[in-house]
Protein backbone atom coordinates (compact mmCIF):
# COMPACT_ATOMS: atom_id res chain seq x y z
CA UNK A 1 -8.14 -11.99 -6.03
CA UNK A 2 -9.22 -9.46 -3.74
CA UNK A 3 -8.22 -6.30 -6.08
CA UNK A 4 -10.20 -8.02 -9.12
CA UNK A 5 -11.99 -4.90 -10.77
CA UNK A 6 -9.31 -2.15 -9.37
CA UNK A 7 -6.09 -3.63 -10.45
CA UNK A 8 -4.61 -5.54 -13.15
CA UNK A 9 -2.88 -8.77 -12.53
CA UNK A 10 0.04 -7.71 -14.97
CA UNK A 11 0.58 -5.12 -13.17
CA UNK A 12 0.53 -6.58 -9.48
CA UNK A 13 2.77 -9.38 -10.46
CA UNK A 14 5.26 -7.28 -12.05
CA UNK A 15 5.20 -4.80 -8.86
CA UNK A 16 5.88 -7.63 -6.57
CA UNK A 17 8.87 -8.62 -8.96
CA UNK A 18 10.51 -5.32 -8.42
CA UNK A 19 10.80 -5.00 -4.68
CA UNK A 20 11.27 -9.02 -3.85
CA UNK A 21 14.39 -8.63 -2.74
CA UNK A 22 14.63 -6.90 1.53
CA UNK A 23 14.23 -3.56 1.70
CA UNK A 24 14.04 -2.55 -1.94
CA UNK A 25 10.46 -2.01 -1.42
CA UNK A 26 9.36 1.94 -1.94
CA UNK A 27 6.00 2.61 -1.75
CA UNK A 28 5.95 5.94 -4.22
CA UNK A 29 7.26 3.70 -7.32
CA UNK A 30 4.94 0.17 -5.62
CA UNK A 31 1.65 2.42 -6.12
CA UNK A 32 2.97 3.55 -9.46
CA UNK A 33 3.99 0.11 -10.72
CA UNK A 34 0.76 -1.61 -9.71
CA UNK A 35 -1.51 1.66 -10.70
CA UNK A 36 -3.08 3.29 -7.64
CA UNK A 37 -1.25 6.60 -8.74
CA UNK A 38 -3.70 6.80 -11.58
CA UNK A 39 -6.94 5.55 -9.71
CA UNK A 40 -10.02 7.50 -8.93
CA UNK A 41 -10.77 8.31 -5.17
CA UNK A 42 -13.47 5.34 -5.24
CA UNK A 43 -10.64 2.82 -6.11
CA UNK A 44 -7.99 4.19 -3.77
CA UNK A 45 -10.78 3.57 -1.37
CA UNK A 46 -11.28 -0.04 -2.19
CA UNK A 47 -7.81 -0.72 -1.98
CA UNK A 48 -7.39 0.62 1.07
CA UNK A 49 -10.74 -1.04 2.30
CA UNK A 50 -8.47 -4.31 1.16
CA UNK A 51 -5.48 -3.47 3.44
CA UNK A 52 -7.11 -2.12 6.45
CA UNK A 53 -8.15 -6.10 7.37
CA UNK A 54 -9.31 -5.73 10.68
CA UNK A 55 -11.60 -2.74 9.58
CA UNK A 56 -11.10 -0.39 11.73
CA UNK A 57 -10.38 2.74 9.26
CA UNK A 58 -7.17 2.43 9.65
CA UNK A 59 -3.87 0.64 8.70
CA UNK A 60 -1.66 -0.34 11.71
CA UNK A 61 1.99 -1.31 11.64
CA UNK A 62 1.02 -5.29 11.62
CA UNK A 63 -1.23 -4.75 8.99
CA UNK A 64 1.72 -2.90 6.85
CA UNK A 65 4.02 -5.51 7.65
CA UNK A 66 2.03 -7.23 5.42
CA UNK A 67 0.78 -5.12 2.88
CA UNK A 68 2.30 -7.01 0.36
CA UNK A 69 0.35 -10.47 0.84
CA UNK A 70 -2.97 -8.58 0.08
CA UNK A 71 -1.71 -8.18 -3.52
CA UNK A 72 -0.15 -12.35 -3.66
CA UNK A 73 -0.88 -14.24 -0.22
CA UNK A 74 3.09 -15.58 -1.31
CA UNK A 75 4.69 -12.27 -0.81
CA UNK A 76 7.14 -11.43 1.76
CA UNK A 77 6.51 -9.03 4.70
CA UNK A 78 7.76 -5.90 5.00
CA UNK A 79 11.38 -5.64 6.67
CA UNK A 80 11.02 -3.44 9.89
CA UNK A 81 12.92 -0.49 8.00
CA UNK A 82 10.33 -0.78 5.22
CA UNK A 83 7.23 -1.08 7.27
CA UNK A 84 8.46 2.03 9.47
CA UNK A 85 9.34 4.09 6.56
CA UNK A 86 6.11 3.31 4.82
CA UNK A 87 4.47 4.41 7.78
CA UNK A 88 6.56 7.50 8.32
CA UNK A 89 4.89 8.63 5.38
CA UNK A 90 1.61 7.46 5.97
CA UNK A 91 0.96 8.80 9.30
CA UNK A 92 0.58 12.80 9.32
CA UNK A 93 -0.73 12.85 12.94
CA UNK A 94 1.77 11.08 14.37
CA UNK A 95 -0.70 8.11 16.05
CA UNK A 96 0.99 5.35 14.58
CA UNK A 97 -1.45 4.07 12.29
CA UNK A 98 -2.40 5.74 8.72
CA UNK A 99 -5.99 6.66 8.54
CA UNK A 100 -8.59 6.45 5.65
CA UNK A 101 -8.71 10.40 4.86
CA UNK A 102 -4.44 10.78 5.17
CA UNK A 103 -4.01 7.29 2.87
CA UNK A 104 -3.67 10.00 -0.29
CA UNK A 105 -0.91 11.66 1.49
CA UNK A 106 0.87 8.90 1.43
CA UNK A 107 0.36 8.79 -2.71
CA UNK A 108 -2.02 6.42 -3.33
CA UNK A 109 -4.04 8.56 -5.62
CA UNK A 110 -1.51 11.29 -6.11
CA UNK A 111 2.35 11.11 -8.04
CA UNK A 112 3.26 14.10 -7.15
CA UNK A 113 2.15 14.38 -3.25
CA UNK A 114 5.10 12.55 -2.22
């Protein structure tokens, strides 16, 4: 699994549970279900490392889309309102892609940012 070492598995799989269904997924309780709120800067970093698969330092909308396969390749994809929303949040210069230093913003590390 490629978050072996930064996540648990318990806590993935019951993250996934909670937002099966379209557009329940919120990223603020995701990242607190699966435990990136409480991970040091060197994890949040590996996780994003995970997402950002064409590694280019940063996460585009395709790549968001489908940010939940990297935890469980049988995940859905994002619905278009989640994916946008997700990267409302994400994206504080307004280029349309959420880059490595601005991934905190988005709460990754951080509970109370968002």
């Amino acid at each position: 699994m490629a978050f072996a070492g930064v996540l648990k598995d318990a806590d993935i799989t019951a993250a996934l549970q909670a937002c099966q269904a379209a557009d329940s997924f919120d990223y603020k309780t995701f990242f607190a279900k699966v435990g990136l709120t409480s991970k040091s800067p060197d994890d949040i970093k590996k996780a994003f490392a995970i997402i950002d698969q064409d590694k280019s330092g940063f996460i585009e909308e395709d790549e968001l889309k489908l940010f939940l396969q990297n935890f469980s390749a049988s995940a859905r994809v994002l619905t278009d309102k989640e994916t946008k929303a997700f990267m409302k949040a994400g994206d504080t210069d307004g280029d349309g892609k959420i880059g490595a230093d601005a991934h905190l913003g988005v709460g990754w590390g951080d509970s109370t940012c968002c």
